[in-house]
C-alpha atoms as a PDB file:
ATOM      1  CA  UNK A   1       0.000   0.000   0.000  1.00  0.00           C
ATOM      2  CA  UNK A   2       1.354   3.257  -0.851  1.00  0.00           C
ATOM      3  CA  UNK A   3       1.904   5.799   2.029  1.00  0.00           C
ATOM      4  CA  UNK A   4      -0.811   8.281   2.421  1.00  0.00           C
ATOM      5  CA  UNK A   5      -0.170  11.691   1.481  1.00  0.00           C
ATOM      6  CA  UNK A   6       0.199  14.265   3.985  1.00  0.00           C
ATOM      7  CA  UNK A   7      -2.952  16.761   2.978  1.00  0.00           C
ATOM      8  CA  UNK A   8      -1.969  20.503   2.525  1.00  0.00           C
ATOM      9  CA  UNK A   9      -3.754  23.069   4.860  1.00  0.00           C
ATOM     10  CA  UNK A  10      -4.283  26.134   3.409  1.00  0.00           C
ATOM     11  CA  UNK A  11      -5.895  29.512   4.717  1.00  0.00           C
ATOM     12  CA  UNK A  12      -8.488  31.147   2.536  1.00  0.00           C
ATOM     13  CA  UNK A  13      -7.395  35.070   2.358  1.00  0.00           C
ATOM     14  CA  UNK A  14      -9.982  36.233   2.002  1.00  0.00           C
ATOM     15  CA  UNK A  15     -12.187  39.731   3.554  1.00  0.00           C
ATOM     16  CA  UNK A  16     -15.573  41.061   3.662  1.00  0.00           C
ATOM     17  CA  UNK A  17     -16.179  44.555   4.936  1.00  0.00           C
ATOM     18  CA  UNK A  18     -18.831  47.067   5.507  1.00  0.00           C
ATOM     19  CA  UNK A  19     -18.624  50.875   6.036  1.00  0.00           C
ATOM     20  CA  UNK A  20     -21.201  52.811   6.597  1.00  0.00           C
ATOM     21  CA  UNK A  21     -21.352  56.714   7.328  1.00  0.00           C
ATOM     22  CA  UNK A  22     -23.049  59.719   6.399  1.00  0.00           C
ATOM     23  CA  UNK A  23     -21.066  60.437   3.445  1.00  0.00           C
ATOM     24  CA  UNK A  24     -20.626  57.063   1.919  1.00  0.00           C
ATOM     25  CA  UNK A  25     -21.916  53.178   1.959  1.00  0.00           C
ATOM     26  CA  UNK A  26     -19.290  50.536   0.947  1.00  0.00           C
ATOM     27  CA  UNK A  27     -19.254  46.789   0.635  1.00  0.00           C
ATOM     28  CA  UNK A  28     -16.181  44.911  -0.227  1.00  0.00           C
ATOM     29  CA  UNK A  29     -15.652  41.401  -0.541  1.00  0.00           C
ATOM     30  CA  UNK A  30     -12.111  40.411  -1.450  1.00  0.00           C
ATOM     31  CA  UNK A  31     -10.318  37.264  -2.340  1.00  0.00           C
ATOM     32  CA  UNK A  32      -6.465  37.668  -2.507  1.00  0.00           C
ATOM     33  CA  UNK A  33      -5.956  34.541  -3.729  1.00  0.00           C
ATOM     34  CA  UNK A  34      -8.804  34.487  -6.576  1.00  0.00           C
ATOM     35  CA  UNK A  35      -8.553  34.656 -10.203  1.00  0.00           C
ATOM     36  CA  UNK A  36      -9.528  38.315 -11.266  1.00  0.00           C
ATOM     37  CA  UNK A  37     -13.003  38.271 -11.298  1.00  0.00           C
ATOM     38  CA  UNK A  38     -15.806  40.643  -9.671  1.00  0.00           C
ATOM     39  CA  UNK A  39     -18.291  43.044  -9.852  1.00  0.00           C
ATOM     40  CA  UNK A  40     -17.430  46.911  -8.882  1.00  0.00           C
ATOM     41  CA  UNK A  41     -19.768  49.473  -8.964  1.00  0.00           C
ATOM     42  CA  UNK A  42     -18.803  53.266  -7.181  1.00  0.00           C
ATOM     43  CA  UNK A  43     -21.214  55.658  -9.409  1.00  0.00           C
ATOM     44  CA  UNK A  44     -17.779  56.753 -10.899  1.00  0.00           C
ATOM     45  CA  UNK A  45     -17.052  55.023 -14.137  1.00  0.00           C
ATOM     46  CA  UNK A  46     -13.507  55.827 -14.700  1.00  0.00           C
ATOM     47  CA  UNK A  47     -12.720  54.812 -11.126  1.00  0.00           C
ATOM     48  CA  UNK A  48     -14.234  51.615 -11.954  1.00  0.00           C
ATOM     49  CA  UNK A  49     -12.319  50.917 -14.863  1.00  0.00           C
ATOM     50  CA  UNK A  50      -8.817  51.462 -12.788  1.00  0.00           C
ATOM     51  CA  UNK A  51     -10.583  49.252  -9.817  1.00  0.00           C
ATOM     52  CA  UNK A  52     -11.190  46.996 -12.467  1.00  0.00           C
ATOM     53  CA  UNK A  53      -7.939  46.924 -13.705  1.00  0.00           C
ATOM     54  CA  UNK A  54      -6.008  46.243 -10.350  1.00  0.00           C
ATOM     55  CA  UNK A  55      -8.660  43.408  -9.822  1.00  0.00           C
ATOM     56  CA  UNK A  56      -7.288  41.602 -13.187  1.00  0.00           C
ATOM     57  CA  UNK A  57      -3.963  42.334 -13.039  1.00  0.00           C
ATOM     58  CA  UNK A  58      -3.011  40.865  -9.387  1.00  0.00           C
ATOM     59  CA  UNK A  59      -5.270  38.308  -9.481  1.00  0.00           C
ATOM     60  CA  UNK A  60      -7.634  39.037  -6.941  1.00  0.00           C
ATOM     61  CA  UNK A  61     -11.006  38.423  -6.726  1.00  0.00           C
ATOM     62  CA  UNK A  62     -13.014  42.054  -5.404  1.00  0.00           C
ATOM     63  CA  UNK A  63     -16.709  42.585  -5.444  1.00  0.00           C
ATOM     64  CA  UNK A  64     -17.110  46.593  -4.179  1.00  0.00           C
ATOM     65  CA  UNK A  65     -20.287  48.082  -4.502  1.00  0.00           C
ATOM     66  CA  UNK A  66     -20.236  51.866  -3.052  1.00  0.00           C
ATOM     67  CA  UNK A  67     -22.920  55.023  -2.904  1.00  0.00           C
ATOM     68  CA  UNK A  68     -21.877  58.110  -1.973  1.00  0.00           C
ATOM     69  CA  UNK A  69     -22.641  61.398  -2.219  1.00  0.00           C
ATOM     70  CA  UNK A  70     -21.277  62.152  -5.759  1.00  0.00           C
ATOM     71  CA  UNK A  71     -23.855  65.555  -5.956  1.00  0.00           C
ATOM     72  CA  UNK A  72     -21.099  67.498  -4.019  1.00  0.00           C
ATOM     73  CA  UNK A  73     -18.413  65.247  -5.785  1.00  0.00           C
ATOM     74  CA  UNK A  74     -16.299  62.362  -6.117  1.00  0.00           C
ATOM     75  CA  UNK A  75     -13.748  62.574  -2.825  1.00  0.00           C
ATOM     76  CA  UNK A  76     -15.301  61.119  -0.442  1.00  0.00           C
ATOM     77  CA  UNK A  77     -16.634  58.293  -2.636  1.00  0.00           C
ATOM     78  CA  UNK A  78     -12.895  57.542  -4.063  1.00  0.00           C
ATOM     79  CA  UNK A  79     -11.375  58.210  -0.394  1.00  0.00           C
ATOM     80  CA  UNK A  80     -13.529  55.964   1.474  1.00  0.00           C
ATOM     81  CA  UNK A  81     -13.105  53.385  -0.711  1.00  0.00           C
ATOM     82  CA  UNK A  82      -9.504  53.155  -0.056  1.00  0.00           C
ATOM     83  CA  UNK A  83      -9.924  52.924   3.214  1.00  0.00           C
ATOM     84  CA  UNK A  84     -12.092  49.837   3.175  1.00  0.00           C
ATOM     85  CA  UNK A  85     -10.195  48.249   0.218  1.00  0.00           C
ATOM     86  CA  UNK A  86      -7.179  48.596   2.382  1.00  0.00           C
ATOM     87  CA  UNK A  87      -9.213  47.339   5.411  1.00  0.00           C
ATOM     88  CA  UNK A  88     -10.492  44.564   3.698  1.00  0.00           C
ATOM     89  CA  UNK A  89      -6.655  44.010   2.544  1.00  0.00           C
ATOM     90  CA  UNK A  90      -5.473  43.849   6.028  1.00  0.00           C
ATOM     91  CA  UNK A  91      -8.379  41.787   7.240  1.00  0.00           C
ATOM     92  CA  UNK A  92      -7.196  39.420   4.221  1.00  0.00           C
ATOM     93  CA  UNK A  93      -3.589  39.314   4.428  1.00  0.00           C
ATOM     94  CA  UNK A  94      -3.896  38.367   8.528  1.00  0.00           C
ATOM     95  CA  UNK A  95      -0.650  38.159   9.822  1.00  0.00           C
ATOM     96  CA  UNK A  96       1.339  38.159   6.786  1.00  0.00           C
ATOM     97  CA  UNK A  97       3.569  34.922   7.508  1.00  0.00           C
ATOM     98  CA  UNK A  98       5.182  33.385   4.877  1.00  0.00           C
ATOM     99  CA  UNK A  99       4.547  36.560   2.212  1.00  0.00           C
ATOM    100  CA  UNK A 100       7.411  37.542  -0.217  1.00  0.00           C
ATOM    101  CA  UNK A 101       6.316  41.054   0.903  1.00  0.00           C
ATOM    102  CA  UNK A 102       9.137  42.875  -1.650  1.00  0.00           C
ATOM    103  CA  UNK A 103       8.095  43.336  -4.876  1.00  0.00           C
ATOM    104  CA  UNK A 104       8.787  46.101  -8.092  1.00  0.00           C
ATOM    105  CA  UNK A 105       7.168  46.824 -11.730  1.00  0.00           C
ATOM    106  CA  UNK A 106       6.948  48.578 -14.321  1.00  0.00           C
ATOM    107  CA  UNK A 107       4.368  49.200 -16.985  1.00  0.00           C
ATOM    108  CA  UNK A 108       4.087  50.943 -19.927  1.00  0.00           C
ATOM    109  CA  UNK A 109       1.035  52.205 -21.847  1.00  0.00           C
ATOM    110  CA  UNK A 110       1.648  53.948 -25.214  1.00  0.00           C
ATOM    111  CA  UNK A 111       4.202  56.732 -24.199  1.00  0.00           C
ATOM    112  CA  UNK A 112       3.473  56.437 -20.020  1.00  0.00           C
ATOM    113  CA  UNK A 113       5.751  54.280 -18.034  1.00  0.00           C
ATOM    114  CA  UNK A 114       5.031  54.062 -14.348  1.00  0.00           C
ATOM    115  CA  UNK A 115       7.250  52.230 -11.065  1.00  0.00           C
ATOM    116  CA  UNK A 116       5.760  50.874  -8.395  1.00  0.00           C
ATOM    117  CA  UNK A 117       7.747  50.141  -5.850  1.00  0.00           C
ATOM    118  CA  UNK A 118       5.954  47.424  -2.683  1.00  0.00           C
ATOM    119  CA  UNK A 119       6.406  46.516   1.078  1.00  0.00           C
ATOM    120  CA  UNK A 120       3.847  44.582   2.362  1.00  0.00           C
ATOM    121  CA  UNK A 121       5.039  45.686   6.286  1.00  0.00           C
ATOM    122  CA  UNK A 122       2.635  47.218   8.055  1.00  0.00           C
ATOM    123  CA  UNK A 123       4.090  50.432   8.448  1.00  0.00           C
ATOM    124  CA  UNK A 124       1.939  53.045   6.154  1.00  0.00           C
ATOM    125  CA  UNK A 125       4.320  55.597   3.833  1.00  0.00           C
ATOM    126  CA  UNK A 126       3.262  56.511   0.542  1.00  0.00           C
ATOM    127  CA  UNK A 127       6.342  58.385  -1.936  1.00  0.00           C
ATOM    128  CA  UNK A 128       3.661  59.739  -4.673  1.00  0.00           C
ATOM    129  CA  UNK A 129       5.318  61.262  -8.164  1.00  0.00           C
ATOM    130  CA  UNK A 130       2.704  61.300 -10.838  1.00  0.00           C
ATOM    131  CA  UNK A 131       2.261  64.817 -12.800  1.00  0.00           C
ATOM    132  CA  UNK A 132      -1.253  65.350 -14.689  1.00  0.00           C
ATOM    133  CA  UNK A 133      -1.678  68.086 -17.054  1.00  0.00           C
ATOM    134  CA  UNK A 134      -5.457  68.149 -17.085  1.00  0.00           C
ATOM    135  CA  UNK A 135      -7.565  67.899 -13.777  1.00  0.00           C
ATOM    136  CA  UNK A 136     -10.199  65.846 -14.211  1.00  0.00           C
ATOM    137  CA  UNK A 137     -11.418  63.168 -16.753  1.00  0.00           C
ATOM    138  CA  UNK A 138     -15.217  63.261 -16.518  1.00  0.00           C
ATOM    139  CA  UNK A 139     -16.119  63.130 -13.159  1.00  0.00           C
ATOM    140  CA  UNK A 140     -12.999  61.986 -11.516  1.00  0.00           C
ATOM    141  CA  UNK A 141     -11.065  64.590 -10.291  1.00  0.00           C
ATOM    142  CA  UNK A 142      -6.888  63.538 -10.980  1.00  0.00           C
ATOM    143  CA  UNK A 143      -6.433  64.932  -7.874  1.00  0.00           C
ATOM    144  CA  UNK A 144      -8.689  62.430  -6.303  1.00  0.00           C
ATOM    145  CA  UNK A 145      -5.452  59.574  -7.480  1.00  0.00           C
ATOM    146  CA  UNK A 146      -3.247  60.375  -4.529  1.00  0.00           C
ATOM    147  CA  UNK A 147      -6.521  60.871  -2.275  1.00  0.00           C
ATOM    148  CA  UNK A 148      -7.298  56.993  -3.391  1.00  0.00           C
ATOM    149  CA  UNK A 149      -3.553  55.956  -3.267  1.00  0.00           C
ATOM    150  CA  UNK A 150      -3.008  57.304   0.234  1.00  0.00           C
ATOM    151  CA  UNK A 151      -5.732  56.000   2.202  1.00  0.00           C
ATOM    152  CA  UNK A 152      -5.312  52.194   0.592  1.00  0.00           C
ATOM    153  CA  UNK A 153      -1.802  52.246   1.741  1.00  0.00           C
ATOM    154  CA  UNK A 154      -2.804  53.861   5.555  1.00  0.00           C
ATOM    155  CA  UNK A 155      -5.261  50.827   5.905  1.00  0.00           C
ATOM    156  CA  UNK A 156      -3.813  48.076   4.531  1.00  0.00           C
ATOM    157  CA  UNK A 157      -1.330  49.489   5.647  1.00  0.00           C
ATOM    158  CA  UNK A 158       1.959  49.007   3.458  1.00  0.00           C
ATOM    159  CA  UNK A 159       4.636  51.397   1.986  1.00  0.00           C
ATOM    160  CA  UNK A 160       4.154  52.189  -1.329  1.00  0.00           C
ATOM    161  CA  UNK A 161       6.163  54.323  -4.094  1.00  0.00           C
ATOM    162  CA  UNK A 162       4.354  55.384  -6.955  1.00  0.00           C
ATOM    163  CA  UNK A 163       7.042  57.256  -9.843  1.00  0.00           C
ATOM    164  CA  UNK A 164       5.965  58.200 -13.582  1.00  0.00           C
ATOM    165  CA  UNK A 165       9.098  56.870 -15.828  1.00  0.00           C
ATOM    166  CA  UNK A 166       7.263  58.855 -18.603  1.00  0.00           C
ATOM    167  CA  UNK A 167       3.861  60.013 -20.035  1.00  0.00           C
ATOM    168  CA  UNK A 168       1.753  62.979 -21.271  1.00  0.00           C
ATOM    169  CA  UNK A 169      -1.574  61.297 -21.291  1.00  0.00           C
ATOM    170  CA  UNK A 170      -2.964  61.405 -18.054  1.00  0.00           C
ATOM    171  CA  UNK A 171      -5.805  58.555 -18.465  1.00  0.00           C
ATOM    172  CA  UNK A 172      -2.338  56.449 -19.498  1.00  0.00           C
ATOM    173  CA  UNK A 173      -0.558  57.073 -16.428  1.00  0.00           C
ATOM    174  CA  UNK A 174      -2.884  56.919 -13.652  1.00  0.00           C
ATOM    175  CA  UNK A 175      -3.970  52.995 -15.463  1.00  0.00           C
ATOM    176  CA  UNK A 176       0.193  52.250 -15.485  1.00  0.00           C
ATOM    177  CA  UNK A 177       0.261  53.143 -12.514  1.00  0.00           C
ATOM    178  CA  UNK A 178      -2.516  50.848 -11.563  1.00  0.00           C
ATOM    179  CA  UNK A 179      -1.297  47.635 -12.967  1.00  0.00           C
ATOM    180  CA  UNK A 180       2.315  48.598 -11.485  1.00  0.00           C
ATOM    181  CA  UNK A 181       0.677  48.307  -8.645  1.00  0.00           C
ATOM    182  CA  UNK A 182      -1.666  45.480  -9.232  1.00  0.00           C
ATOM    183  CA  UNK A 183       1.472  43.270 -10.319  1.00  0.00           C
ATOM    184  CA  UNK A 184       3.860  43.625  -7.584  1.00  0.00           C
ATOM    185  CA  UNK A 185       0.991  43.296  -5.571  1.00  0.00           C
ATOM    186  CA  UNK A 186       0.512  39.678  -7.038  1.00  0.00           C
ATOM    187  CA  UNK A 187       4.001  39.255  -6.402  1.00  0.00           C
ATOM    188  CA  UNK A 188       4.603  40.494  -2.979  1.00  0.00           C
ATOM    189  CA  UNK A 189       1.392  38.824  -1.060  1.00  0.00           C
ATOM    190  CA  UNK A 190       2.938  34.924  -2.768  1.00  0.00           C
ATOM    191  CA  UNK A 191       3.363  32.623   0.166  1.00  0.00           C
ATOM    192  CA  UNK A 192       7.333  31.209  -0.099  1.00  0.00           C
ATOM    193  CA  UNK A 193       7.500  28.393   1.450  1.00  0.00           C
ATOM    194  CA  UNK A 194      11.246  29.396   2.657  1.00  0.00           C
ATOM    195  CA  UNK A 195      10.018  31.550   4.814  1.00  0.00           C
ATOM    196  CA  UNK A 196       8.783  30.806   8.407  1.00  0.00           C
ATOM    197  CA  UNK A 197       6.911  33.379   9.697  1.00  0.00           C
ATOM    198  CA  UNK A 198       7.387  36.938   9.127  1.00  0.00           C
ATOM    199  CA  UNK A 199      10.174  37.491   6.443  1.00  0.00           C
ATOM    200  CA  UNK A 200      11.834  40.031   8.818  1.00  0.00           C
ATOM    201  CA  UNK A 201      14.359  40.308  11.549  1.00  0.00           C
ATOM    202  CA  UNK A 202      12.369  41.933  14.054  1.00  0.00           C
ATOM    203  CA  UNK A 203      10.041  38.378  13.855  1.00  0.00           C
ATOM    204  CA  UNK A 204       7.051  40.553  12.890  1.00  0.00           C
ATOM    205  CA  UNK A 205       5.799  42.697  10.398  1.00  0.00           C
END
């Protein structure tokens, strides 16, 4: 009789959150281990499209439906929901054992090149270098990028550097910049089995 295989445990990464206040109403469900599907819905199409595209690119599976109160205009909306992205991240993610955590890319679309550069610690810094020469594209203020940007890396939390290689069209570097991040994200949150525990000296991340 053959010897019985010993049968892998894994934990499902996965997140729902809810977030509720007078400005906004957000529901997330994340899988970090999925396969890039979902449905997200914020009232702001172009934000969807970029949501959309960090959803295929890393591999996740994210369902985010939010309503805010997009008759003043689109910051809260695009605000809170990188807060609960990043909440739903952390929730996720647990205590990160085992996590390459380091990861780098670079994409280009057209004449825009963006960097991102990942830590998956959980100590929240955000270096932020992408230049716009326009200020909104329909209803999405381009201002509104760093605003999204800042509070998904303060929840998660993680450190995250953001730097435009090259562009002029700003629709083409806010999406690089979007898959840069979606693919070292896909990178950095692979489980190695090398490591044991937290890939850090300190023991913890």
């Amino acid at each position: 009789m053959a010897p019985q295989e010993k049968q892998k445990t894994t934990i499902e990464r996965k997140s729902r959150i809810e977030r509720k206040t007078n400005e906004t109403s957000i529901t997330c469900n994340v899988n970090i281990d999925g396969t890039g599907q979902g449905v997200i819905a914020t009232g702001i199409p172009f934000f969807d499209h970029m949501l959309s595209q960090l959803k295929r690119h890393s591999f996740i599976d994210l369902d985010l439906s939010a309503s805010g109160d997009l008759e003043i205009d689109s910051h809260h909306t695009v605000e809170d929901v990188g807060i609960v992205l990043g909440m739903a991240l952390k929730d996720a993610m647990g205590e990160r054992e085992g996590i390459v955590r380091y990861a780098n890319a670079k994409v280009p679309l057209d004449e825009a090149c963006v960097e991102c550069v990942l830590d998956l610690c959980t100590r929240p810094f955000i270096y932020y270098d992408l230049k716009f020469n326009k200020e909104r594209i329909n209803n999405f203020e381009l201002e509104l990028n760093l605003e999204f940007w800042k509070a998904f890396a303060f929840n998660a939390p993680f450190t995250l550097h953001l730097r435009q290689i090259s562009g002029v069209n700003s629709h083409h570097i806010i999406e690089a910049g979007f898959k840069a991040f979606a693919i070292a994200f896909d990178h950095a949150k692979q489980i190695d089995p090398r490591i044991k525990g937290s890939r850090s000296t300190k023991g913890a991340m």
